[in-house]
Protein backbone atom coordinates (compact mmCIF):
# COMPACT_ATOMS: atom_id res chain seq x y z
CA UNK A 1 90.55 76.54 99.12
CA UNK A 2 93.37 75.90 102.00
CA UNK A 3 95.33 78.76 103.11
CA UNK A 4 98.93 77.19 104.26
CA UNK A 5 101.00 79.28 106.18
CA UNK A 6 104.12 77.34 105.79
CA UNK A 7 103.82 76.56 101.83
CA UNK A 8 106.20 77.58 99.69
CA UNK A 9 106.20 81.67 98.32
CA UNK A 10 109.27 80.86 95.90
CA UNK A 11 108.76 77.74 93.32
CA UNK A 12 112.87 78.37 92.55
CA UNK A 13 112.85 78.15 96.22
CA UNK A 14 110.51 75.58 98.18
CA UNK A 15 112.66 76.53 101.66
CA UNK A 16 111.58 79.90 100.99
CA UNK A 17 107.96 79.87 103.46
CA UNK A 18 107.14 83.10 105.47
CA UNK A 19 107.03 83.36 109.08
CA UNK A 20 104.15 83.06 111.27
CA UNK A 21 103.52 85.43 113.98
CA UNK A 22 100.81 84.89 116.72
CA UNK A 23 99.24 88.00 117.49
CA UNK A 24 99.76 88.60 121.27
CA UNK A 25 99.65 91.09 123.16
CA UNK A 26 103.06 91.62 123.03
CA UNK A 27 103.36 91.79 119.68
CA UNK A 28 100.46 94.64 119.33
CA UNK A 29 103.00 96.78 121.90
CA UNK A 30 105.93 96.13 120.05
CA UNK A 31 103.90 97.19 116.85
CA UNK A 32 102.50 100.36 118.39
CA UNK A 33 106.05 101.45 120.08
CA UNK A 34 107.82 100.99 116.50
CA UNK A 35 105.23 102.86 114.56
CA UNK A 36 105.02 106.03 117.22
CA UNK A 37 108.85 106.09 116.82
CA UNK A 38 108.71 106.06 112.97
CA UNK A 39 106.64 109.01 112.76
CA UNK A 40 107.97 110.89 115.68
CA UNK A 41 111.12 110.63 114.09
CA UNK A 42 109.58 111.87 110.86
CA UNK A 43 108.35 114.58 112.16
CA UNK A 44 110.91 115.58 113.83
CA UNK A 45 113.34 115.83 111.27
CA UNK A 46 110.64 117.59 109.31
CA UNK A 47 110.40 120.51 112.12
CA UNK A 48 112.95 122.77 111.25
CA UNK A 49 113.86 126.98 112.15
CA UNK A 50 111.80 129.02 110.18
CA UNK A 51 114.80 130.84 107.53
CA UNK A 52 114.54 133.99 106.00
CA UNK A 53 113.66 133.91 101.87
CA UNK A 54 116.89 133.86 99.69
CA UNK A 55 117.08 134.89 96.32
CA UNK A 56 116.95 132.62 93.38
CA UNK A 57 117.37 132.89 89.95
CA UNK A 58 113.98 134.44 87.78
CA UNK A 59 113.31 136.84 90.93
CA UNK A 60 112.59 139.91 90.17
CA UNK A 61 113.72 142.52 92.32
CA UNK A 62 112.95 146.31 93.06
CA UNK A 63 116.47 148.18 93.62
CA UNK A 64 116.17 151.75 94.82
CA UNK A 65 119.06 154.08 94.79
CA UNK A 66 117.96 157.27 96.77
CA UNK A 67 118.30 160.71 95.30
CA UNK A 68 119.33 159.02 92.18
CA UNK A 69 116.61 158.65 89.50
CA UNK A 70 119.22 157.60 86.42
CA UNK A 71 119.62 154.27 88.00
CA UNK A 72 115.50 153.83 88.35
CA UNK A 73 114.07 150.87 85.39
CA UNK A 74 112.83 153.36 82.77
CA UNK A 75 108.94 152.05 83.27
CA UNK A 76 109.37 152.30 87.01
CA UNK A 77 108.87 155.43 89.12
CA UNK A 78 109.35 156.99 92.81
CA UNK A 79 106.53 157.54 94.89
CA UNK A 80 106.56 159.29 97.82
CA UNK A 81 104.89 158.66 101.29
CA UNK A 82 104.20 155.61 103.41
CA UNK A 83 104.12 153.33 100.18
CA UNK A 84 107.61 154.68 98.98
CA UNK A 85 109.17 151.90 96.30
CA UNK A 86 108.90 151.35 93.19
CA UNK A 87 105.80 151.04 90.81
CA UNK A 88 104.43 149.87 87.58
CA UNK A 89 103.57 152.51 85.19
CA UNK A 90 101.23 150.92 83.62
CA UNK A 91 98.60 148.75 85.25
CA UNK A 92 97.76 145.68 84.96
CA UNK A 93 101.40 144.12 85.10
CA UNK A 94 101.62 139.87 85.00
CA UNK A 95 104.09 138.22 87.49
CA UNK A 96 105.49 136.93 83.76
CA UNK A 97 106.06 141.02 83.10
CA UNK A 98 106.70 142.49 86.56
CA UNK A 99 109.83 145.42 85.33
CA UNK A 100 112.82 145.56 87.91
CA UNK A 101 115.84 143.60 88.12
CA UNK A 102 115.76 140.11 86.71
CA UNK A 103 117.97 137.71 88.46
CA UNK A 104 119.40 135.59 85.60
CA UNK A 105 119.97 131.77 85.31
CA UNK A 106 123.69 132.29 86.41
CA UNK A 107 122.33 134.04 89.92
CA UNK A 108 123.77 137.59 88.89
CA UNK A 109 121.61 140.59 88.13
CA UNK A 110 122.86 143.52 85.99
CA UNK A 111 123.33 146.57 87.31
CA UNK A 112 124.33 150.45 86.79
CA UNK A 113 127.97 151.00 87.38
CA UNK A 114 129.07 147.68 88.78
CA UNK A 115 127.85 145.12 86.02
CA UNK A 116 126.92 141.73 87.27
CA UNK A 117 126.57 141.26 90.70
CA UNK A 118 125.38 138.01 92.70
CA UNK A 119 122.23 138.04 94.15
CA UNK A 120 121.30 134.42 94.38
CA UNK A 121 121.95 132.87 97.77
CA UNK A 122 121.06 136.21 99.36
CA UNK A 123 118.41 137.66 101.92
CA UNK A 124 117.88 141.17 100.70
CA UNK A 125 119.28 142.67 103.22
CA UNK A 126 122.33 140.79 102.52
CA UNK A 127 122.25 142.20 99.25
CA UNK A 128 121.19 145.67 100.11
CA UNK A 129 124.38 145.80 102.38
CA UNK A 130 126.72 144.64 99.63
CA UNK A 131 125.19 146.65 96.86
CA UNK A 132 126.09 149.31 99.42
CA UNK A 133 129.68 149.06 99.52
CA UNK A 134 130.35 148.38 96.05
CA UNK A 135 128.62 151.19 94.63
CA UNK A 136 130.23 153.49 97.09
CA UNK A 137 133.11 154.69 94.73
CA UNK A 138 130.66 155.71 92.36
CA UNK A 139 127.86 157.54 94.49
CA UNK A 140 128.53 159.27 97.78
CA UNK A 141 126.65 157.62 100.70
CA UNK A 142 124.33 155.36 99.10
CA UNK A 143 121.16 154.67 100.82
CA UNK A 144 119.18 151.44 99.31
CA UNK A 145 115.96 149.87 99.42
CA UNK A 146 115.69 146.57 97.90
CA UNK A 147 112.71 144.12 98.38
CA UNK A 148 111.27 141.46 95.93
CA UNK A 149 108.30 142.05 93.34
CA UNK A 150 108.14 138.94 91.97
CA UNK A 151 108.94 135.32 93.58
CA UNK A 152 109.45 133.46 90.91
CA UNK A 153 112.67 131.02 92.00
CA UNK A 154 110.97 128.71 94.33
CA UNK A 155 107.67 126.64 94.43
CA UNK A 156 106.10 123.71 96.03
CA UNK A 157 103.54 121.12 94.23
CA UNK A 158 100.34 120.31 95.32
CA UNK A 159 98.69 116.81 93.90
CA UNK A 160 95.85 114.80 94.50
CA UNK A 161 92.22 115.28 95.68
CA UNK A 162 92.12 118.68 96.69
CA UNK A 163 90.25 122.04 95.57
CA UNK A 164 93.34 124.05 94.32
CA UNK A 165 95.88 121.92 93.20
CA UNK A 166 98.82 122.78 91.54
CA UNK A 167 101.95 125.43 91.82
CA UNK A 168 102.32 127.25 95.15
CA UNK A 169 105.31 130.05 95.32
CA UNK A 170 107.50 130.66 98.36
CA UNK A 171 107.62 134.04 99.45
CA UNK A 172 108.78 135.77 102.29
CA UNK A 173 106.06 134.47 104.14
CA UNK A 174 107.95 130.96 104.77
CA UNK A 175 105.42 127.96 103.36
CA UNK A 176 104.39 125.32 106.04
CA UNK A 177 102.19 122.02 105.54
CA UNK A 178 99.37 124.52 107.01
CA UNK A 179 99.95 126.85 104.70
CA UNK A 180 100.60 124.96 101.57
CA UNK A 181 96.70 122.93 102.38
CA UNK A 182 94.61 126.11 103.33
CA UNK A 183 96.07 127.77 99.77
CA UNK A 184 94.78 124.69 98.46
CA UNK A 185 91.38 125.00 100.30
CA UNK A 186 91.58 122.10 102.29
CA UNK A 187 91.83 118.03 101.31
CA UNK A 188 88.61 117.22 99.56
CA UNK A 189 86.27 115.89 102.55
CA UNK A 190 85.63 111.67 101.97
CA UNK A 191 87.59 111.51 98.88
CA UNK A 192 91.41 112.62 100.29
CA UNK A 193 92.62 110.72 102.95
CA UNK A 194 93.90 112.89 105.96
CA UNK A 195 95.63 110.27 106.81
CA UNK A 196 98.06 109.30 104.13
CA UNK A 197 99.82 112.56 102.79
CA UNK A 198 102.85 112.16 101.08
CA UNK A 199 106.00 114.95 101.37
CA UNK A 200 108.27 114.15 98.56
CA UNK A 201 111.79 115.97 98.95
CA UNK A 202 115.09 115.18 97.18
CA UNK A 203 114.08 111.66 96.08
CA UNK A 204 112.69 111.09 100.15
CA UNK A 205 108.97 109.98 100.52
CA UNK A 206 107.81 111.00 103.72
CA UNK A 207 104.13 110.03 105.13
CA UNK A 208 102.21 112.14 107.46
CA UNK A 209 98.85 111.40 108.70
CA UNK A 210 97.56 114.32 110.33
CA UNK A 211 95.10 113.21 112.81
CA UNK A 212 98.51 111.01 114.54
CA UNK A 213 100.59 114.57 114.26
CA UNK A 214 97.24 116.66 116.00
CA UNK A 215 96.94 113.59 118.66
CA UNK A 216 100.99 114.09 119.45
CA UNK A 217 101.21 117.60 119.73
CA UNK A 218 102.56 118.24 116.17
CA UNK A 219 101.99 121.63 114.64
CA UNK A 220 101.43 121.50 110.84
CA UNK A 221 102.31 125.10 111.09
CA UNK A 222 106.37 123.87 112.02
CA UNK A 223 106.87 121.72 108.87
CA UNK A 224 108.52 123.95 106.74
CA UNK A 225 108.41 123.37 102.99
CA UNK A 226 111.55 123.63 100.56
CA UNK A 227 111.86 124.48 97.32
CA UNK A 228 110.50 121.76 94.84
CA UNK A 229 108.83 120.03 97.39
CA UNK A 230 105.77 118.19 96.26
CA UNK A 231 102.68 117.18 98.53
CA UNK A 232 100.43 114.29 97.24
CA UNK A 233 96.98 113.94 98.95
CA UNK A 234 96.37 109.98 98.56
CA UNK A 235 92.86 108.79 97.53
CA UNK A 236 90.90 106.85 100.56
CA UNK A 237 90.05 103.96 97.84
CA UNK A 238 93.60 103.81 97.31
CA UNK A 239 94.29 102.78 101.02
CA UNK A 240 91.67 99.71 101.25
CA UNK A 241 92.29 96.79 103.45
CA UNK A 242 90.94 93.05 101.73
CA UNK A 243 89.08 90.28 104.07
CA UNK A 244 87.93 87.17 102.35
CA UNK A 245 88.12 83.63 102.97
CA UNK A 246 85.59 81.72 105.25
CA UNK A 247 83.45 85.50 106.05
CA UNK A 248 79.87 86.18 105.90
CA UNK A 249 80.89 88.94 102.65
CA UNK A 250 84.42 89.05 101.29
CA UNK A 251 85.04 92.57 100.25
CA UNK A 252 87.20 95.27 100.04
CA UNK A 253 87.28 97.55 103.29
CA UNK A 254 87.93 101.51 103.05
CA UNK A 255 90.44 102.60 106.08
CA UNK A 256 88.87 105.32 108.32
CA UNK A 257 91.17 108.23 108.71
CA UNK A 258 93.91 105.78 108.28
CA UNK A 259 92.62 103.29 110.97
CA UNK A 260 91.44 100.03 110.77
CA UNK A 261 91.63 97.28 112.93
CA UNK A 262 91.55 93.66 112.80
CA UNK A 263 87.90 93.36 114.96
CA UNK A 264 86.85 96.68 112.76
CA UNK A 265 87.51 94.56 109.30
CA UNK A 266 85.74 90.97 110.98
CA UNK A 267 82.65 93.16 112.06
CA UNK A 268 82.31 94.60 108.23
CA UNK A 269 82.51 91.55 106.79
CA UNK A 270 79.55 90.15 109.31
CA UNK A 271 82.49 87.87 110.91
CA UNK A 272 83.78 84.29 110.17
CA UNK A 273 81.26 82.07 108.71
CA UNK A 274 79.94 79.63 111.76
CA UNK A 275 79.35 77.16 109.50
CA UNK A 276 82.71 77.18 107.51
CA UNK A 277 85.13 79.27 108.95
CA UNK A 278 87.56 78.57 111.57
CA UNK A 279 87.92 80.96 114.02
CA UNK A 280 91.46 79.78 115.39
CA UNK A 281 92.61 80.46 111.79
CA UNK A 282 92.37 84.10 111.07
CA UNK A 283 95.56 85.42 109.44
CA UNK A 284 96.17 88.80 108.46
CA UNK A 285 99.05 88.64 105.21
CA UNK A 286 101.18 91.85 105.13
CA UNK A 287 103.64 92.33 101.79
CA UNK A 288 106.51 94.25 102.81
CA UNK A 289 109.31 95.94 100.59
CA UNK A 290 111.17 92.60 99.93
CA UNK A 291 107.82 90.38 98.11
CA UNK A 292 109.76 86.86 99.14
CA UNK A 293 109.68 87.97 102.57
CA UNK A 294 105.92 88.86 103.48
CA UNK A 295 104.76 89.39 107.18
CA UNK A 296 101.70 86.69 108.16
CA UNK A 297 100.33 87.09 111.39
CA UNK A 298 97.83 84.33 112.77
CA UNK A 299 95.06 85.56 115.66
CA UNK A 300 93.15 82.18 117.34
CA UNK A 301 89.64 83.48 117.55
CA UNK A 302 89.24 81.11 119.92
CA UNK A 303 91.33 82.31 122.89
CA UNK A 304 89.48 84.43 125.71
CA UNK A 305 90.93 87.71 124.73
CA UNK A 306 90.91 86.99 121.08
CA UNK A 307 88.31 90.37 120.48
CA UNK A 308 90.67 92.18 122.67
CA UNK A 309 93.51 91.62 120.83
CA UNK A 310 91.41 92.08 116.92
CA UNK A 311 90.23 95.59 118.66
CA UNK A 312 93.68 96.81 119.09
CA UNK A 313 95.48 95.19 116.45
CA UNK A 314 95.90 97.89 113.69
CA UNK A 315 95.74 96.90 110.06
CA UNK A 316 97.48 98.76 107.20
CA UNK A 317 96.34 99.49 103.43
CA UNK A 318 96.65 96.49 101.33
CA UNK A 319 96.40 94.20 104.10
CA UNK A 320 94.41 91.04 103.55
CA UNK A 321 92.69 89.70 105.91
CA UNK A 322 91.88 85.75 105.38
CA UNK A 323 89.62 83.42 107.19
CA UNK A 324 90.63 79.54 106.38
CA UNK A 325 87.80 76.81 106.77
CA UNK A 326 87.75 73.92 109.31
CA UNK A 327 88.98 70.68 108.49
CA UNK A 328 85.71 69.30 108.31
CA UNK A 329 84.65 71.96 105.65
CA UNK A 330 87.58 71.15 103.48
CA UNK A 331 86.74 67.74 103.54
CA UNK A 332 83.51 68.01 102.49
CA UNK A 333 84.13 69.95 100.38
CA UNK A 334 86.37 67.31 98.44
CA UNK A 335 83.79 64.71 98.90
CA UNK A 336 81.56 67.28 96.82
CA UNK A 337 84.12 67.54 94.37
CA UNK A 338 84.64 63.70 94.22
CA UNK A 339 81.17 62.27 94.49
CA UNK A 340 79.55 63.72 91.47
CA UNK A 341 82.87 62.33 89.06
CA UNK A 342 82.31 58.85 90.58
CA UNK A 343 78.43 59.36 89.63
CA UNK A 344 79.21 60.55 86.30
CA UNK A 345 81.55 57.99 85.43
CA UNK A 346 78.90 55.49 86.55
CA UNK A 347 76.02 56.24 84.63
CA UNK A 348 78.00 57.02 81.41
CA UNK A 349 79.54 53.18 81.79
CA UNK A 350 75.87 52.18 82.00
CA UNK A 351 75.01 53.72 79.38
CA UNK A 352 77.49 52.14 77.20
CA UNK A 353 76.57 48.82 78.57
C-alpha cells in the first residue's frame, strides 16, 4: 500500500486533493494558541451570575396567609415555632402528591379571593410582594410567607458512564457542573473520559475537558446549569486515536485524559518499522466538519528535532496516524507480487507443452 498525499479525495472531482501541512514548530504554536482560545472562550461564556430560582409551571408552592386559616389547603396545617410553614398531614407525601398550590401549565395558580394569578417567571419574593397588594382589599394588612415544596418545573440530564445518571431538579440551590457530577457520584473512574464532557443547551454542543478548565483556573463550581440542559459523559473507547501503516503493531490507541501526542502514539505502536517504514513520511490525517476538505499533516522523522516536535504535537480522537513505506519497500514489494505470476504462467505453459 502507498499513501499519496496529493491523490484525489473526490472521484466527481480529481482537483479536489487535501492540503499538506509540515508540522513545524510553528504550526504546533499556532495549534496550541487556537485551541486555548476555543475553550477559554467556552468557558467563558459558560460562567455566568448565579440568579435566584423562578417559578415554573408544575411547582408546587406553600402560600401562607397569617391569622387566616380559611385560606390554608384543607390537608395542610400551621405549626408554630422555629419551623413555622406549612405541613403534610399525613406522612409519607411523594413529590408527585406534595398538597399546596399547583402552578398550572398556563403559569397561573388559583387562589382564594383573587382567582388566577401569575406565578411563573417569579422569585417568591416577587410573588409574595404582589400577592400582597392584591389581596389587600380583601384582608387588612396581609402578612405572607410563600416558599416552594416541590421543584418540579426545571431539570437537567445526566448521560453516560456515571454512577447516578439520570434527572437532576433545580432548586433554590442554583445547579453548577460541580454540582450536577457529585449528585451523580462522580464520572465512572477508566471508563468516562474527564476529558470529553459534553453540555448540550438550546441545540449548542459545548465540550469541556476538565483537567484543561482545573489547569486554567476554571471553577466547575461557576458553570451554571439551565433548565433542560443535558450533560453527556463520553466513553474513553469512544475517543481512540488509529496508527497503522509501516509500525511495529497497528492498533487502535485510547487518549489519556484527553491527551495524546504524536511521539505518545509512535512509542505505543513500538515506532516505524526500520525495515519498511519511512520515517520522513509520517502523516497524521485529521477529518474535519466538511469530509472533502480533511486536514493532513506530514512530520519528517528524519529532521533533528523531529521527536521534539511528535512530543508536543497533540493528536485528537479519530485521528489516524499513518506510516508510508520507502520506495524500496514498495518496490519490492511489486516484484513479490509480479514474480510468482510470471512463475505460474511458466510452469502451467510447460505443462501444456
Amino acid at each position: 500500500m502507498q499513501f499519496d498525499p496529493h491523490a484525489s479525495i473526490d472521484a466527481d472531482d480529481p482537483s479536489v486533493v487535501p492540503t499538506v501541512t509540515t508540522i513545524t514548530p510553528a504550526i504546533i504554536k499556532q495549534q496550541r494558541e487556537s485551541r486555548l482560545r476555543t475553550s477559554g472562550d467556552t468557558y467563558r461564556q459558560l460562567m455566568t451570575a448565579v440568579a435566584p430560582y423562578r417559578i415554573g409551571p408544575a411547582d408546587v408552592l406553600s402560600i401562607i396567609v397569617w391569622n387566616h386559616p380559611e385560606l390554608v389547603i384543607p390537608n395542610l396545617t400551621y405549626t408554630i415555632g422555629e419551623t413555622a410553614g406549612l405541613q403534610p398531614a399525613g406522612p409519607g407525601l411523594s413529590s408527585q402528591a406534595v398538597p399546596g398550590f399547583t402552578v398550572g401549565d398556563d403559569g397561573n395558580i388559583q387562589f382564594p379571593f383573587i382567582g388566577a394569578f401569575r406565578a411563573q417567571g417569579l422569585t417568591t419574593a416577587e410573588l409574595q410582594q404582589r400577592l400582597t397588594t392584591v389581596l389587600q382589599p380583601y384582608i387588612r394588612s396581609p402578612q405572607l410567607t410563600i416558599s416552594v415544596v416541590a421543584y418540579r418545573s426545571k431539570r437537567v440530564f445526566v448521560e453516560g458512564p456515571v454512577a447516578l445518571a439520570g434527572v437532576k431538579p433545580i432548586t433554590d440551590v442554583p445547579m453548577s457542573l460541580a454540582e450536577v457530577l457529585g449528585e451523580a457520584n462522580g464520572v465512572q473512574s477508566g471508563v468516562g473520559d474527564l476529558s470529553r464532557i459534553e453540555l448540550l443547551r438550546n441545540g449548542k454542543r459545548f465540550r469541556l475537558n476538565l483537567g484543561e478548565m482545573a489547569a486554567e483556573g476554571v471553577n466547575t463550581a461557576q458553570i451554571m446549569l439551565k433548565d433542560r440542559d443535558v450533560i453527556r459523559i463520553v466513553p474513553q473507547t469512544y475517543n481512540q486515536v488509529f496508527v497503522t501503516g509501516e509500525v511495529g503493531k497497528p492498533t487502535g490507541l485510547p487518549m489519556h485524559d484527553g491527551r495524546l501526542t504524536l511521539s505518545d502514539a509512535l512509542a505505543s505502536v513500538q515506532g516505524v518499522d526500520p525495515n519498511s517504514g519511512d520515517p520522513a513520511a509520517v502523516y497524521v490525517i485529521r477529518a474535519t466538519d466538511d469530509p472533502a476538505q480533511p486536514e493532513v499533516f506530514r512530520l519528517n522523522g528524519k529532521s533533528p528535532v523531529a521527536y521534539a516536535l511528535a512530543e508536543h504535537f497533540e493528536l485528537k480522537p479519530k485521528d489516524v496516524v499513518y506510516v508510508d513505506a520507502t520506495g524500496l519497500t514498495r518496490w519490492s514489494r511489486m516484484i513479490n507480487q509480479v514474480v510468482p505470476t510470471t512463475t505460474g504462467a511458466n510452469a502451467a505453459r510447460g505443462a501444456v507443452n
